[in-house]
C-alpha atoms as a PDB file:
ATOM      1  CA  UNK A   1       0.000   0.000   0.000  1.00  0.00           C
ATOM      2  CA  UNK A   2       2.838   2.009  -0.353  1.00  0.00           C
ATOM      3  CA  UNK A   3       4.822   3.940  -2.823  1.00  0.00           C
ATOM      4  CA  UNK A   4       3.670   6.592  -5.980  1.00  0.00           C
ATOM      5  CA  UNK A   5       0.774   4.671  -6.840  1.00  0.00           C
ATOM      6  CA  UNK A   6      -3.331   4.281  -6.164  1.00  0.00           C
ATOM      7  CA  UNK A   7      -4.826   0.953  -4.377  1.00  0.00           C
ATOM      8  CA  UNK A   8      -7.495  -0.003  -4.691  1.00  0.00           C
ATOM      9  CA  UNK A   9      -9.111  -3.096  -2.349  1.00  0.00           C
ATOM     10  CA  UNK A  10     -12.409  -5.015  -3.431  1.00  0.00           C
ATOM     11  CA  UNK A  11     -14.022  -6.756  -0.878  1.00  0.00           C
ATOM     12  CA  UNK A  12     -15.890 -10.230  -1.642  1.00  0.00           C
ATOM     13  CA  UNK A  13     -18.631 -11.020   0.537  1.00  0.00           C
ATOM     14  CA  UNK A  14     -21.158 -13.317   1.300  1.00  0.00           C
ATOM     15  CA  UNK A  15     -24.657 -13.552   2.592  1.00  0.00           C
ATOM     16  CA  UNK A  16     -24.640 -17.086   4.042  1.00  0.00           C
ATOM     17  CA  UNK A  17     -25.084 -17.520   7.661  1.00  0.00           C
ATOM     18  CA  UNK A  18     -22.022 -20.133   7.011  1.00  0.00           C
ATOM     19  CA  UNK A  19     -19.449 -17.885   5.596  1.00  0.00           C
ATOM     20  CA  UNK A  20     -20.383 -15.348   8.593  1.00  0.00           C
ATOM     21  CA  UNK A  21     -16.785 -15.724  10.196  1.00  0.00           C
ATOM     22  CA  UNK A  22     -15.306 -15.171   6.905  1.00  0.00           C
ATOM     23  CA  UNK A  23     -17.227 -11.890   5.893  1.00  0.00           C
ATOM     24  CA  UNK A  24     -16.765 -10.341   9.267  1.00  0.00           C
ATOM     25  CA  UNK A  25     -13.133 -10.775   9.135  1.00  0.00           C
ATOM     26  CA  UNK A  26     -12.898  -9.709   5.579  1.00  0.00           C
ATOM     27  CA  UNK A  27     -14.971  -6.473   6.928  1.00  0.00           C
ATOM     28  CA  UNK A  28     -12.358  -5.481   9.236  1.00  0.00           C
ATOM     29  CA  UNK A  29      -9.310  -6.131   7.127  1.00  0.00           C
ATOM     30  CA  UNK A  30     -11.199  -3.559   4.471  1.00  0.00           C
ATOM     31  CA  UNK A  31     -11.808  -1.127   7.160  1.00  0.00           C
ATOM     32  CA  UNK A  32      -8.031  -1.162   8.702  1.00  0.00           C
ATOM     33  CA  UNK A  33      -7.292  -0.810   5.142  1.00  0.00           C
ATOM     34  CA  UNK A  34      -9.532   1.779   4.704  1.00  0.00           C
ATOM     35  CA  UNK A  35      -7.810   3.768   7.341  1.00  0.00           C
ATOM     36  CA  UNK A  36      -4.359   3.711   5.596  1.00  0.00           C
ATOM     37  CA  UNK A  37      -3.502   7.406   3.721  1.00  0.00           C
ATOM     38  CA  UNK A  38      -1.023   7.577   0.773  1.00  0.00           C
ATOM     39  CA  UNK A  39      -0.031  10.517  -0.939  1.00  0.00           C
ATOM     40  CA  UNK A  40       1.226   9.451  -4.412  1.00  0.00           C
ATOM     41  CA  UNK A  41       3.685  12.079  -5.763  1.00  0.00           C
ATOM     42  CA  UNK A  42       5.059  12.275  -9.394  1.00  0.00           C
ATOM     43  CA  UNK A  43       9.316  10.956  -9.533  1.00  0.00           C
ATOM     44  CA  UNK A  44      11.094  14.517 -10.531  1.00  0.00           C
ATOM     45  CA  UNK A  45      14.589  14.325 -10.560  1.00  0.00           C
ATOM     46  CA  UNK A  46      15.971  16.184  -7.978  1.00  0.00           C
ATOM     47  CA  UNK A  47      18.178  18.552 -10.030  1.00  0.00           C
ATOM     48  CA  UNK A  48      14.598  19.519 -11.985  1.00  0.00           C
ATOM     49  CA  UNK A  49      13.141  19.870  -8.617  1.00  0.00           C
ATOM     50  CA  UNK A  50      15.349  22.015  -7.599  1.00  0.00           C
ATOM     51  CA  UNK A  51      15.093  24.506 -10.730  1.00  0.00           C
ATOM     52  CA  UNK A  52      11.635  24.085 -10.417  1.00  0.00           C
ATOM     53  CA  UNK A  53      11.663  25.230  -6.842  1.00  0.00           C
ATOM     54  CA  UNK A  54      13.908  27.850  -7.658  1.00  0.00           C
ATOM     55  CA  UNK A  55      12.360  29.644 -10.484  1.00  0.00           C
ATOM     56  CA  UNK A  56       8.964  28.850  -8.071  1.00  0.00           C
ATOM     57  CA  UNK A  57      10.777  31.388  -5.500  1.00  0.00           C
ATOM     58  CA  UNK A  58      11.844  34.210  -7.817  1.00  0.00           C
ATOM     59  CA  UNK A  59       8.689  34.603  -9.044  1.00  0.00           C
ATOM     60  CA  UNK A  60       7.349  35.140  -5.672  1.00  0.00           C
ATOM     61  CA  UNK A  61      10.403  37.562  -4.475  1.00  0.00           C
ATOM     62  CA  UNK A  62       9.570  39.693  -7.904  1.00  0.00           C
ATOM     63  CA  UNK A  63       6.108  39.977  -7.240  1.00  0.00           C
ATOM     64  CA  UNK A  64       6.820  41.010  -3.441  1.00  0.00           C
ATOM     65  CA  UNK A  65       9.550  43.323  -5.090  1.00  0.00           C
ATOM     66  CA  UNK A  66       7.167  44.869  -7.725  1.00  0.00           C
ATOM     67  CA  UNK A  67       4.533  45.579  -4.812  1.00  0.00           C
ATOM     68  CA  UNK A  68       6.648  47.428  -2.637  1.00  0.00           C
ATOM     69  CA  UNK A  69       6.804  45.036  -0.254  1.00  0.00           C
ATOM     70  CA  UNK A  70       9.492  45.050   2.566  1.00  0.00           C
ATOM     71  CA  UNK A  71      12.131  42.816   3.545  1.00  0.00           C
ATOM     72  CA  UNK A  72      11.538  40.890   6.652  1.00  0.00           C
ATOM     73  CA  UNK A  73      14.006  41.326   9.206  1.00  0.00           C
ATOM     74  CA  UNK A  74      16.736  39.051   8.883  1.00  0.00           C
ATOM     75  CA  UNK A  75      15.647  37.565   5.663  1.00  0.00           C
ATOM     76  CA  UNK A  76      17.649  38.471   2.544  1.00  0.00           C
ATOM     77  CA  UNK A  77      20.089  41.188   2.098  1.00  0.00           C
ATOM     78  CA  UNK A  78      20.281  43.980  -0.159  1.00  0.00           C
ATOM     79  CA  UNK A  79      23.553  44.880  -2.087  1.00  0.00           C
ATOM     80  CA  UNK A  80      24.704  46.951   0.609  1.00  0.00           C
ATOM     81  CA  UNK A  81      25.044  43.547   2.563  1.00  0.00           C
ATOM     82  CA  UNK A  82      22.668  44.425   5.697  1.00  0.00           C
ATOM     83  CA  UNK A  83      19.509  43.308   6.922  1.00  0.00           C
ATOM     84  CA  UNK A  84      16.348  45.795   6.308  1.00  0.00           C
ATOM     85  CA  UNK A  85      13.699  46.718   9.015  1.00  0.00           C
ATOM     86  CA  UNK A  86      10.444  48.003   8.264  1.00  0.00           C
ATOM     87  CA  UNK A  87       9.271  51.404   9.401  1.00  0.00           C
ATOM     88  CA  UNK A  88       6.624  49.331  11.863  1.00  0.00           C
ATOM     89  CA  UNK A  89      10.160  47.273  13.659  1.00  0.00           C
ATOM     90  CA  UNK A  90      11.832  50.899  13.560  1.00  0.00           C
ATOM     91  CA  UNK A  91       8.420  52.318  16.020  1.00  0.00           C
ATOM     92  CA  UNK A  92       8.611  49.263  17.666  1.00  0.00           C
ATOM     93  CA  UNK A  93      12.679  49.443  18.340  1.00  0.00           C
ATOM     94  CA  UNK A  94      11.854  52.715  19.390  1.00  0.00           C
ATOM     95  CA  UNK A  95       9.733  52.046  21.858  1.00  0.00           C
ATOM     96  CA  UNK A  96      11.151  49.092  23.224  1.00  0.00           C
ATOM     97  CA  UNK A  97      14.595  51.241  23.875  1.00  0.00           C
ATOM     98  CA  UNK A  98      12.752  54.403  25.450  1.00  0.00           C
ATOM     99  CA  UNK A  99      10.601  51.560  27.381  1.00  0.00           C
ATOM    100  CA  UNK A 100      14.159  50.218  28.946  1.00  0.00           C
ATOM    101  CA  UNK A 101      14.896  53.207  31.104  1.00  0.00           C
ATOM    102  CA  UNK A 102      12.253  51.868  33.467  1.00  0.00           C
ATOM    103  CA  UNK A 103      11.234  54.531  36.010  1.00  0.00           C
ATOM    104  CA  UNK A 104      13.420  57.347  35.856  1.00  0.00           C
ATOM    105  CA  UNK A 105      10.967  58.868  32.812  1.00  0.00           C
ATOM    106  CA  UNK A 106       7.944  59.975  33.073  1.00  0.00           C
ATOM    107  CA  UNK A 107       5.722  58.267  30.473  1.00  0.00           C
ATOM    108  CA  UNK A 108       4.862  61.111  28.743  1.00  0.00           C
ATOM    109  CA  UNK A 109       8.519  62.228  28.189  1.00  0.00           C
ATOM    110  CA  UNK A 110       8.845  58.363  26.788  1.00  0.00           C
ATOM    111  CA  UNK A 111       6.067  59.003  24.589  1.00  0.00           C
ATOM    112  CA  UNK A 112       6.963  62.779  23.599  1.00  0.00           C
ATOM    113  CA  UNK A 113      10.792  60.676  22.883  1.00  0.00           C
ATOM    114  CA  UNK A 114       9.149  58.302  20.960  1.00  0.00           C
ATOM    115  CA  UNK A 115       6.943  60.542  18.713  1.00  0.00           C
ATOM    116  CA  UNK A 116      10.169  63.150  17.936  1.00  0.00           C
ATOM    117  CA  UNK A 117      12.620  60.140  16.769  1.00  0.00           C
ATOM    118  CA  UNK A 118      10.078  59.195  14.551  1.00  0.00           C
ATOM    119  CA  UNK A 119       9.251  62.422  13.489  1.00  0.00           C
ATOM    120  CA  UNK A 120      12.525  63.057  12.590  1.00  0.00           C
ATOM    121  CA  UNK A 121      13.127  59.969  10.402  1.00  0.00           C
ATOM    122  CA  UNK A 122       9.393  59.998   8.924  1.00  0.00           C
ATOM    123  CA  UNK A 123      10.617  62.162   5.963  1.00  0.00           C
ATOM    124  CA  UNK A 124      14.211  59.563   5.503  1.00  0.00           C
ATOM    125  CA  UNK A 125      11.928  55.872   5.684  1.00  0.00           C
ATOM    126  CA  UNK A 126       8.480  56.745   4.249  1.00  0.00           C
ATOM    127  CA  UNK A 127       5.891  53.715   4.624  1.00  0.00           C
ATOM    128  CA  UNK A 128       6.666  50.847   2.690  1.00  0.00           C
ATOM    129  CA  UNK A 129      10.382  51.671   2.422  1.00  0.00           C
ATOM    130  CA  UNK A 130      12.825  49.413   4.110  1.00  0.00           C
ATOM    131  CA  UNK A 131      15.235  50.860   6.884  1.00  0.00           C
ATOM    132  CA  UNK A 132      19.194  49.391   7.046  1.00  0.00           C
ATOM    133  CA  UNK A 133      19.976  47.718  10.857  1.00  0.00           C
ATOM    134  CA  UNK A 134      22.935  50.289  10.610  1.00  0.00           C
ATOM    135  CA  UNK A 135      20.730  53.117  10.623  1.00  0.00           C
ATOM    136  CA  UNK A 136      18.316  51.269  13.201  1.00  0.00           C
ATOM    137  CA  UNK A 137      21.151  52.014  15.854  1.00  0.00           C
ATOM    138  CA  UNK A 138      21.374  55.894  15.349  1.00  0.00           C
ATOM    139  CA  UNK A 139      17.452  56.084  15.585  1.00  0.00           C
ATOM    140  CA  UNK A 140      17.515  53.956  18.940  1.00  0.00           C
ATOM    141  CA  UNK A 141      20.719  56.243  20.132  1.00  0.00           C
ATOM    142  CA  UNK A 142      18.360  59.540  18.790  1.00  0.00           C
ATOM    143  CA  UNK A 143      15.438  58.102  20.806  1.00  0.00           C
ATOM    144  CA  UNK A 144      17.250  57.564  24.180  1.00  0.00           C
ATOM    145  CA  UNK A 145      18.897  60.566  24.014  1.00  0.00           C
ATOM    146  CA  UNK A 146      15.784  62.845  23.235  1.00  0.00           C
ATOM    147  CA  UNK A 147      15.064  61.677  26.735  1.00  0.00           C
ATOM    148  CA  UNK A 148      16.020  65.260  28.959  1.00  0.00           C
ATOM    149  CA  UNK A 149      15.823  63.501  32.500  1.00  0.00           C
ATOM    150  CA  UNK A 150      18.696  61.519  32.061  1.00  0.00           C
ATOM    151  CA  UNK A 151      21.889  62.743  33.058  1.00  0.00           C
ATOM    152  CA  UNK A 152      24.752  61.743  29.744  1.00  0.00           C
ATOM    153  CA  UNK A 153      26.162  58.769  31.790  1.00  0.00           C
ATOM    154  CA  UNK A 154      22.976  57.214  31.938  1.00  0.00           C
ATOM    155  CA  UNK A 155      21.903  58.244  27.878  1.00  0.00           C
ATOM    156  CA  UNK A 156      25.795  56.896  27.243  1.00  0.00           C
ATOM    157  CA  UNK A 157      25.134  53.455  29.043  1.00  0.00           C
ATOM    158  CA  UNK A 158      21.189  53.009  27.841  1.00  0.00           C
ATOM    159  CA  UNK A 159      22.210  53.594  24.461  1.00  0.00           C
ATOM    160  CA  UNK A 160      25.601  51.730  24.246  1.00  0.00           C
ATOM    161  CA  UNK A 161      24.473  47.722  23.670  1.00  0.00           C
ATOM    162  CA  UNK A 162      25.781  45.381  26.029  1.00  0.00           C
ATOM    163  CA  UNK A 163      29.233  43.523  25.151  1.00  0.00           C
END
């Protein structure tokens, strides 16, 4: 029952009381072989299934391309050789760094922080364009620095990541 093929079963049975044993037995075989799934696949050689897979890909990656559509985050490079973010992982980067300061902020100078870094970039990374993780950095450093309660020792260590 195996393999790239179909199966098919056929089940003779019989309605005398004699061969009763027989049928029931032939019943259950039929149903535990009922209960068996196959998936039959066509033989490709592996080098054409590879093409094939291939070619499958770059026609997906051109339409995602040709509809402005962003590169995920650690997915494929551009030809500058870094990673992209989108403008939604930049507000959320942003966030997450003013976030880290904990209590010494107010909220609303977090969120006044927040709204001023991305101010500031809004006109560089429009929607839909993709921002380099270099440039990800500066906007966190901008971000934690826009914060005016913290002395510079504390900006210099929030902003400096972790060795």
């Amino acid at each position: 029952l195996g393999g790239n093929s179909k199966t098919v079963m056929v089940a003779a049975l019989s309605p005398a009381d004699i061969n009763y044993e027989e049928t029931l037995s032939t019943l259950r075989y039929a149903d535990r072989a009922k209960q068996i799934k196959t998936v039959a696949t066509v033989q490709e050689n592996p080098t054409d299934k590879l093409i094939r897979e291939l070619r499958e890909e770059n026609e997906r990656l051109q339409k995602l391309v040709a509809s402005g559509g962003a590169t995920p985050r650690g997915g494929p490079t551009d030809a500058g050789n870094f990673n992209l973010v989108t403008p939604e992982e930049m507000k959320a980067a942003v966030e997450e760094a003013v976030a880290a300061v904990g209590n010494k902020v107010s909220s609303g100078e977090k969120a006044a922080a927040v709204q001023k870094t991305l101010d500031k970039y809004k006109d560089k990374y429009g929607p839909g364009e993709s921002i380099p993780d270099a440039d990800m950095m500066q906007i966190v450093t901008d971000a934690i620095f826009a914060l005016d309660s913290l002395s510079d020792a504390e900006k210099q260590s929030t902003a400096t990541p972790p060795s």
